[in-house]
Structures are given as C-alpha cells and as structure tokens.
N, C-alpha and C. Protein backbone atom coordinates (compact mmCIF):
# COMPACT_ATOMS: atom_id res chain seq x y z
N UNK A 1 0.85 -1.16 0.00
CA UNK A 1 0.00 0.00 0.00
C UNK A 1 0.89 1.23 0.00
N UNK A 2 0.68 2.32 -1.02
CA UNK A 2 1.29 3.58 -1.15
C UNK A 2 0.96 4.38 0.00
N UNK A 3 1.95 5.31 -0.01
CA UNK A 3 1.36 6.69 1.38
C UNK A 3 0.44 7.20 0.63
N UNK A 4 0.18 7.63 -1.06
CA UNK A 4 -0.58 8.62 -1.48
C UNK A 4 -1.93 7.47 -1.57
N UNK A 5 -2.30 6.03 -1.35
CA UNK A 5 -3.32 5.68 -1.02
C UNK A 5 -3.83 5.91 0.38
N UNK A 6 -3.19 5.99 1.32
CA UNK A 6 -3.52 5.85 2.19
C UNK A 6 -3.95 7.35 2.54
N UNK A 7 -3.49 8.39 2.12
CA UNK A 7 -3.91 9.79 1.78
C UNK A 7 -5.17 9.85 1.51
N UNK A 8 -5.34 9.69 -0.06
CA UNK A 8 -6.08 9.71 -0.79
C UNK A 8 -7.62 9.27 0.14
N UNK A 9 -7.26 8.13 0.41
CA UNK A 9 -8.75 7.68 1.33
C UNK A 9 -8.85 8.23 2.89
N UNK A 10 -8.04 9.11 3.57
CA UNK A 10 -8.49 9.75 4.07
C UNK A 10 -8.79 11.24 4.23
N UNK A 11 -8.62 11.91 3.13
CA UNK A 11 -9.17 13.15 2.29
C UNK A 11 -10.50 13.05 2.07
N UNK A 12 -10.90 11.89 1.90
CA UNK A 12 -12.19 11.98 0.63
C UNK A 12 -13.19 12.77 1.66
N UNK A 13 -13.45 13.11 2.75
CA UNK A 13 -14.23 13.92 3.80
C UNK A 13 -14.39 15.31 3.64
N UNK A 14 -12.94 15.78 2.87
CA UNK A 14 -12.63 17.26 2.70
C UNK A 14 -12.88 18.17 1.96
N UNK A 15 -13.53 17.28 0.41
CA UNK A 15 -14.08 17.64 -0.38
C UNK A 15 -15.42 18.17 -0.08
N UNK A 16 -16.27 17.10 0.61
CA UNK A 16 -17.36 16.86 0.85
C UNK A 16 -17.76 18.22 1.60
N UNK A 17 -19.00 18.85 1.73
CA UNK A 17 -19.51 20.16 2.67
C UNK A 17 -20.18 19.32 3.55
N UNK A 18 -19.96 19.64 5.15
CA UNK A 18 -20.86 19.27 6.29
C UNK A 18 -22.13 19.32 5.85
N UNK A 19 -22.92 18.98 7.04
CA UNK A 19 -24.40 19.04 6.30
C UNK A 19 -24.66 20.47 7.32
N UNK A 20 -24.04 20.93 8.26
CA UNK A 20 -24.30 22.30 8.97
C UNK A 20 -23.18 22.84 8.41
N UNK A 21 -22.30 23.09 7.59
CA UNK A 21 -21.55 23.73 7.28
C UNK A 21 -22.03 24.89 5.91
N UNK A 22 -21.52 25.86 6.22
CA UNK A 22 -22.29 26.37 4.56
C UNK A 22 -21.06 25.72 3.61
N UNK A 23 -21.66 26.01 2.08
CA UNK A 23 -21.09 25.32 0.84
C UNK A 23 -20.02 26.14 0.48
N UNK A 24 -18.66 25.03 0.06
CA UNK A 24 -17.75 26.14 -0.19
C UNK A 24 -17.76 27.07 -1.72
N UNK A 25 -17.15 27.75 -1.68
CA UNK A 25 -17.38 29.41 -2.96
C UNK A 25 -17.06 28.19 -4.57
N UNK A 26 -16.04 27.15 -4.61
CA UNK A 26 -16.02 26.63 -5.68
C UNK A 26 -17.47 25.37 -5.91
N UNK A 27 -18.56 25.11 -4.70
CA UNK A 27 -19.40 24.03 -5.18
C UNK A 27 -20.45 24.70 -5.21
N UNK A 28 -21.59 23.91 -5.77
CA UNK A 28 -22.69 24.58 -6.37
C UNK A 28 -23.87 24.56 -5.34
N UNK A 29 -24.25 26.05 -5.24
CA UNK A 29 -25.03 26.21 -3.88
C UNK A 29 -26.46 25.48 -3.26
N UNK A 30 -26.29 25.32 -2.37
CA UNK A 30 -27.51 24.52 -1.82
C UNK A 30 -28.68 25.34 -1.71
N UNK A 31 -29.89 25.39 -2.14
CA UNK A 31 -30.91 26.07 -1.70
C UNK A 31 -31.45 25.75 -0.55
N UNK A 32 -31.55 24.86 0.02
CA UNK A 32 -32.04 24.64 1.54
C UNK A 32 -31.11 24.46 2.40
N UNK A 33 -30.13 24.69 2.40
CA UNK A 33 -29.13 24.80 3.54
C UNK A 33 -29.10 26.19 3.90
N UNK A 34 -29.52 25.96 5.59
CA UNK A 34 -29.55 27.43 6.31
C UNK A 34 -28.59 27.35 7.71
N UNK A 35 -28.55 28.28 7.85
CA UNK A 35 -27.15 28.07 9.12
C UNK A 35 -28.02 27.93 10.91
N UNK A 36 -27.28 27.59 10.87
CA UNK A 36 -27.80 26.88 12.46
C UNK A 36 -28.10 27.98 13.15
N UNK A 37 -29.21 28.28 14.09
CA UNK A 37 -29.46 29.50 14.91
C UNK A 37 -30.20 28.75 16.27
N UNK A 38 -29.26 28.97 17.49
CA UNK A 38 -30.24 28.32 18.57
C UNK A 38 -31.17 29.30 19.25
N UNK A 39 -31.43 30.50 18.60
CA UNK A 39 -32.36 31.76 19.52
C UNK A 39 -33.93 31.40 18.82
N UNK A 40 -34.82 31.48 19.72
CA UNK A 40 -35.71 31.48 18.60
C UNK A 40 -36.79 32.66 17.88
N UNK A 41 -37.37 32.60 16.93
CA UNK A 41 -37.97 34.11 16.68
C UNK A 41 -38.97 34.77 17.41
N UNK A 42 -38.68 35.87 17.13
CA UNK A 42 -39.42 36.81 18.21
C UNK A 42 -41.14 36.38 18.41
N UNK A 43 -41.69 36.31 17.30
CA UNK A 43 -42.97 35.87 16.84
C UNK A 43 -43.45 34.65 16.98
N UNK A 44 -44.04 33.87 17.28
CA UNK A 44 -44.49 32.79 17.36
C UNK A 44 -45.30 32.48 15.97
N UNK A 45 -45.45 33.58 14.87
CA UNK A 45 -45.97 33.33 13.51
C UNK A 45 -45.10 33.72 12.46
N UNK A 46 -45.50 33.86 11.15
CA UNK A 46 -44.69 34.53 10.07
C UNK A 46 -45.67 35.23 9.42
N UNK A 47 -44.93 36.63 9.23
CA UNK A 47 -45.60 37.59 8.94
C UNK A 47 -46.48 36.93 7.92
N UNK A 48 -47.81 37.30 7.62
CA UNK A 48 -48.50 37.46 6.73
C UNK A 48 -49.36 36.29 6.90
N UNK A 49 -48.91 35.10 7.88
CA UNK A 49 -49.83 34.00 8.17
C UNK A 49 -51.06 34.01 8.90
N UNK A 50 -50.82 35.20 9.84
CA UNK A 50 -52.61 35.56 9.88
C UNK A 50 -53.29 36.34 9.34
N UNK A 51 -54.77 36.36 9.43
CA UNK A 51 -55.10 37.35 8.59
C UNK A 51 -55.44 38.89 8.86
N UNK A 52 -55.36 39.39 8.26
CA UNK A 52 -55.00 41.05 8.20
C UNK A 52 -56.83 41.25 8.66
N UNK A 53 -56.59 42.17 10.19
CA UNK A 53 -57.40 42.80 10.60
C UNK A 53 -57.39 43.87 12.00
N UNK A 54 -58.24 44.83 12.40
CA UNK A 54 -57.91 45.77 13.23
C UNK A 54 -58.23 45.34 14.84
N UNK A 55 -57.34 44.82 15.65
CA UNK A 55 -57.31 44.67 16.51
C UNK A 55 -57.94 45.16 17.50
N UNK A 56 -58.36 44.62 18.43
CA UNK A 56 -59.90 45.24 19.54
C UNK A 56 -58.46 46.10 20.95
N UNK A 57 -57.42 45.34 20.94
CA UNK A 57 -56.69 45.88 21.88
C UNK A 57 -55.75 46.54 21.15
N UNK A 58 -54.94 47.42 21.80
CA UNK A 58 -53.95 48.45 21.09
C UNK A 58 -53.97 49.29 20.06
N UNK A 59 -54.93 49.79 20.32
CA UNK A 59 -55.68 51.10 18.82
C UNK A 59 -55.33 51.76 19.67
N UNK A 60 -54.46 52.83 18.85
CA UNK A 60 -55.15 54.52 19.56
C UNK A 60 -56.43 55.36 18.25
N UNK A 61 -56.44 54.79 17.22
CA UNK A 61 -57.75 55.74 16.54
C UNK A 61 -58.69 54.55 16.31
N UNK A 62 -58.59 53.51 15.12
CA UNK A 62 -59.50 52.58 15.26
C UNK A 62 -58.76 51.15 14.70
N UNK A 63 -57.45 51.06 14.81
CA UNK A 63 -56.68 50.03 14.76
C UNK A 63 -56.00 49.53 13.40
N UNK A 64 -55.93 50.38 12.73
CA UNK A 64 -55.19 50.45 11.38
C UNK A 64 -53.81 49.92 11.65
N UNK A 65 -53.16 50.80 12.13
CA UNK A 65 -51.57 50.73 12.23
C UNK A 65 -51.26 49.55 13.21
N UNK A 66 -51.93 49.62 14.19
CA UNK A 66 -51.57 47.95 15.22
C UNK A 66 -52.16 46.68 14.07
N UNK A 67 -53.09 46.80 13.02
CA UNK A 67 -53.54 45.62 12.40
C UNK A 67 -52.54 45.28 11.40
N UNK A 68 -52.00 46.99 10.69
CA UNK A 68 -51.14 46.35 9.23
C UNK A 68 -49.49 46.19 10.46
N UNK A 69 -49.33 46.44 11.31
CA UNK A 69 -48.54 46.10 12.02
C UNK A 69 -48.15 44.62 12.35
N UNK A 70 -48.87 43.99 13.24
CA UNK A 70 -49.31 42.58 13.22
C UNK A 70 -49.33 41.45 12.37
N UNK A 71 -49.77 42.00 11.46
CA UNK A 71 -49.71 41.47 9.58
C UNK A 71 -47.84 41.32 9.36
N UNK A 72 -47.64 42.35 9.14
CA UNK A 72 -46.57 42.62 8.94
C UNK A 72 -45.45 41.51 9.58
N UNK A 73 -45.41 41.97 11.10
CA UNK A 73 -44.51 40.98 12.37
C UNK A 73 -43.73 42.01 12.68
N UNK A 74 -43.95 43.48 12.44
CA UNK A 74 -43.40 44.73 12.95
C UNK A 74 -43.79 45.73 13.94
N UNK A 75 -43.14 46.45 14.75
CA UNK A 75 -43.89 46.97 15.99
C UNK A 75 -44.79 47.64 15.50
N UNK A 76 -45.48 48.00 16.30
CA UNK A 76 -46.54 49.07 15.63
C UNK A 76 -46.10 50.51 15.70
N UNK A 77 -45.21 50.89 16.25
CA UNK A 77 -44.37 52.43 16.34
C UNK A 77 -43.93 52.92 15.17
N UNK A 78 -43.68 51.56 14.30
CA UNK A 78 -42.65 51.79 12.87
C UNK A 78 -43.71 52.10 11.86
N UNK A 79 -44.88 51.26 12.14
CA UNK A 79 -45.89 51.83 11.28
C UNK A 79 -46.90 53.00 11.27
N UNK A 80 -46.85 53.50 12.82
CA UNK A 80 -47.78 54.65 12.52
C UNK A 80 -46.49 55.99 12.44
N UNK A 81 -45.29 55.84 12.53
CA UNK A 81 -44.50 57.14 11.96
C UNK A 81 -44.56 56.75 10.56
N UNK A 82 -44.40 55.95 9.84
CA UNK A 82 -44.63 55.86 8.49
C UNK A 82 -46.10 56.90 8.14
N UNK A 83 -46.73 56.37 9.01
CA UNK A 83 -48.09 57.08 8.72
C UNK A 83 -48.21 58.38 8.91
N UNK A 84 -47.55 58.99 10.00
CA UNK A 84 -47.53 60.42 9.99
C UNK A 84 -46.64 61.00 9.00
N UNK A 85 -45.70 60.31 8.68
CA UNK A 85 -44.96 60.94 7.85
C UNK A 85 -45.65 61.22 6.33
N UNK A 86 -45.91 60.51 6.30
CA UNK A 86 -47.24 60.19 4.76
C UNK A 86 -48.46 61.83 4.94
N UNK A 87 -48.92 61.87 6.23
CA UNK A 87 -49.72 62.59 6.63
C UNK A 87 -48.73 64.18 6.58
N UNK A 88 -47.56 63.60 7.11
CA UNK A 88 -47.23 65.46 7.25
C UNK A 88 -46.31 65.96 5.73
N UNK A 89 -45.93 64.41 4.40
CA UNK A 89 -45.49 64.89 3.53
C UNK A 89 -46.48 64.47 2.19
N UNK A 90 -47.37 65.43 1.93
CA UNK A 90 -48.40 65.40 1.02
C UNK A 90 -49.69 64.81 1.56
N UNK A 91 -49.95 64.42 2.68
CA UNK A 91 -51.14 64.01 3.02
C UNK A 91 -51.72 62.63 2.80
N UNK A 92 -50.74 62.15 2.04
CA UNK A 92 -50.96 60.43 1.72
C UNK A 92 -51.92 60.14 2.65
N UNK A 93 -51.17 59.41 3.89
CA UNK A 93 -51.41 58.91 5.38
C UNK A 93 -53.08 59.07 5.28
N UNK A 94 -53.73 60.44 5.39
CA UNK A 94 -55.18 59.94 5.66
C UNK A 94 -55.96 59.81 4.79
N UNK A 95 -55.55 59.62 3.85
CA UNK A 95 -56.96 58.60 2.68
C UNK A 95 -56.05 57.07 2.84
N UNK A 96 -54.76 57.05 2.84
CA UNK A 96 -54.83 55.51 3.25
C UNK A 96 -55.02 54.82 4.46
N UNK A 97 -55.33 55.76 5.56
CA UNK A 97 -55.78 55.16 6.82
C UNK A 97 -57.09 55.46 6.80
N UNK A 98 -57.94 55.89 6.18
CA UNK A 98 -59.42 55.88 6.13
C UNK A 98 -59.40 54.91 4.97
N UNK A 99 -58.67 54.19 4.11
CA UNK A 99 -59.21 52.91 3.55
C UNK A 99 -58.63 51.99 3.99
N UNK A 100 -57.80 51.96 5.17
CA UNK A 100 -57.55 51.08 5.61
C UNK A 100 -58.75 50.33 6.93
N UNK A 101 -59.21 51.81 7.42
CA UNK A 101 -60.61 51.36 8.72
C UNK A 101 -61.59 50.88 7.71
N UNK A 102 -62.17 51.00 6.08
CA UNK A 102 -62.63 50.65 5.31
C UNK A 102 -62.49 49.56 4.93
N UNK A 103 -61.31 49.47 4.82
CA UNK A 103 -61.28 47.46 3.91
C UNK A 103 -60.66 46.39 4.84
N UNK A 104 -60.43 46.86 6.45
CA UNK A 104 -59.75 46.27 7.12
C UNK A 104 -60.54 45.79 8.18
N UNK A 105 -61.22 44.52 8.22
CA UNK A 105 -62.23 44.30 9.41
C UNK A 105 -61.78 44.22 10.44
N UNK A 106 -62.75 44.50 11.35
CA UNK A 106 -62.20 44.36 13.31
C UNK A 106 -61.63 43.14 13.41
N UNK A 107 -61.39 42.93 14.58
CA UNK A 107 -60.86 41.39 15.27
C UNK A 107 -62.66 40.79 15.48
N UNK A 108 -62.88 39.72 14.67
CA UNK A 108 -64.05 38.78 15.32
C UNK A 108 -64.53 39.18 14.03
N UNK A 109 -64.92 40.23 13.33
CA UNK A 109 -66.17 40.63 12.51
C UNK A 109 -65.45 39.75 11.21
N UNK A 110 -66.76 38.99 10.64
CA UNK A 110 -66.60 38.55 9.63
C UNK A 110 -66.66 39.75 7.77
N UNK A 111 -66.59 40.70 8.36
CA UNK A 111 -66.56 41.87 7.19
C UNK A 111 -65.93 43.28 7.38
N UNK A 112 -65.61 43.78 6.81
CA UNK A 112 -65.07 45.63 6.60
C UNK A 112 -65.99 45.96 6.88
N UNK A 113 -65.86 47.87 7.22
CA UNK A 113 -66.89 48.26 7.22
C UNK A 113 -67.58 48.51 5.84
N UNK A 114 -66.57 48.68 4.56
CA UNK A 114 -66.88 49.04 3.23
C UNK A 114 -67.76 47.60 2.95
N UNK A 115 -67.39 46.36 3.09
CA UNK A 115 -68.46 45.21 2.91
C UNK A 115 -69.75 45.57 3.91
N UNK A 116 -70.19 45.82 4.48
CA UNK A 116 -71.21 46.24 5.50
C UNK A 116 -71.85 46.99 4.79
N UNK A 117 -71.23 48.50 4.38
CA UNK A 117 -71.73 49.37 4.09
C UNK A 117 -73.19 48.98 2.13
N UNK A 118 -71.79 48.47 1.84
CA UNK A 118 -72.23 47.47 0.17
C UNK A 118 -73.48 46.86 0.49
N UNK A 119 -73.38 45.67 1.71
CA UNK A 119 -74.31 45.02 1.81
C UNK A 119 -75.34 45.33 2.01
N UNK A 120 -75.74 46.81 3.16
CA UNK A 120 -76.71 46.88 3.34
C UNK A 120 -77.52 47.55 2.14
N UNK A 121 -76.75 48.26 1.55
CA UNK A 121 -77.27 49.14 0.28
C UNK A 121 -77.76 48.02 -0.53
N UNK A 122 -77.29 47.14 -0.72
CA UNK A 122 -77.72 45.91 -1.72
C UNK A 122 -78.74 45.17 -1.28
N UNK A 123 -78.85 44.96 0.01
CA UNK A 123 -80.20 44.91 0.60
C UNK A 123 -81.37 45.94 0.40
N UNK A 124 -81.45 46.78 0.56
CA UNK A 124 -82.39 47.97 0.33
C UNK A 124 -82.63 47.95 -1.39
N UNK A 125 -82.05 47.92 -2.02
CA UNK A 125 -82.21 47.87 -3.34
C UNK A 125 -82.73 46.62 -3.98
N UNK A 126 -82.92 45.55 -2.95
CA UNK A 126 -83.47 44.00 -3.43
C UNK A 126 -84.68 44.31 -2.86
C-alpha cells in the first residue's frame, strides 16, 4: 500500500460540505441549507400567516396601524411614523388610513366596514 493511497482515502471527507456547514465558494449552492441558529424568533408566527385585521386591543384611533402592524410581524411604532410621515409629507397617510378602517375588518367581525356598508345598500335595493 502507497502513502498517497492511504492519503487519498483519508481526504475523501474534505471535499465533501458538512451538512451544517455552509457550501464552499467553488461548489454549487444549496438552496435549503440554512445556518444553524439556537435563539428562537421573536414571533411565534410569520408575517403574513394571519389574517390582516384591526385589533380590539392596542388602537389609539381605530386600529389600522396595530392591524397592518401585526400582519406585517413589525412593531406598531414603525408603522404609525410611516403614517404620519405620509400625513405630514403630502397628506398620503389619511386617505390611506381611512381605507384602511374601510377594507380592514375588526378582530371577530366577519366583514369591513366598506363590505357592510355594500351590503346593506344591496339589501335595500333588493
């Protein structure tokens, strides 16, 4: 037996990428290999897995910014300065927070108020 066999077969490991290791820059990248993290996330959901609506607790006007907040998986502080800012540069902010109390139902209600509003008119007209 050669030294460069006896080499050879114990190299063959080195080539190879761990299975927690990331992939090295010359092999071809893994799409599901993610790096080990023992903390766990802040959220107990992922954004966008529940569904988008205005929360009965933590409103200060009628729960816009705590709902697209929540949605999101972002504090709600980050979203209502977005909102003032909208409000104090061109006025954005309040036609999209009055269609947001519009197309954004409470916590429990099976509708918006803009579906409510539709419905009853569509009632009256039948």
């Amino acid at each position: 037996m050669n030294v460069s066999d006896t080499d050879q077969g114990s190299n063959d490991h080195i080539d190879q990428p761990q299975a927690d290791s990331p992939p090295h820059a010359d092999s071809p990248p893994h799409s599901d290999w993610q790096p080990q993290t023992d903390s766990q996330p802040r959220y107990d959901y992922r954004a966008g897995d529940e569904p988008l609506y205005r929360p009965l607790e933590g409103r200060m006007v009628a729960g816009v910014a705590a709902g697209i907040a929540q949605y999101l998986g972002v504090d709600v502080t980050v979203v209502r300065i977005v909102l003032a800012v909208l409000i104090v540069v061109g006025g954005a902010g309040v036609p999209v927070y009055a269609a947001g109390w519009l197309l954004i139902p409470d916590e429990g209600a099976s509708q918006s108020v803009a579906s409510q509003l539709i419905n009853s008119l569509q009632s009256r007209t039948n």
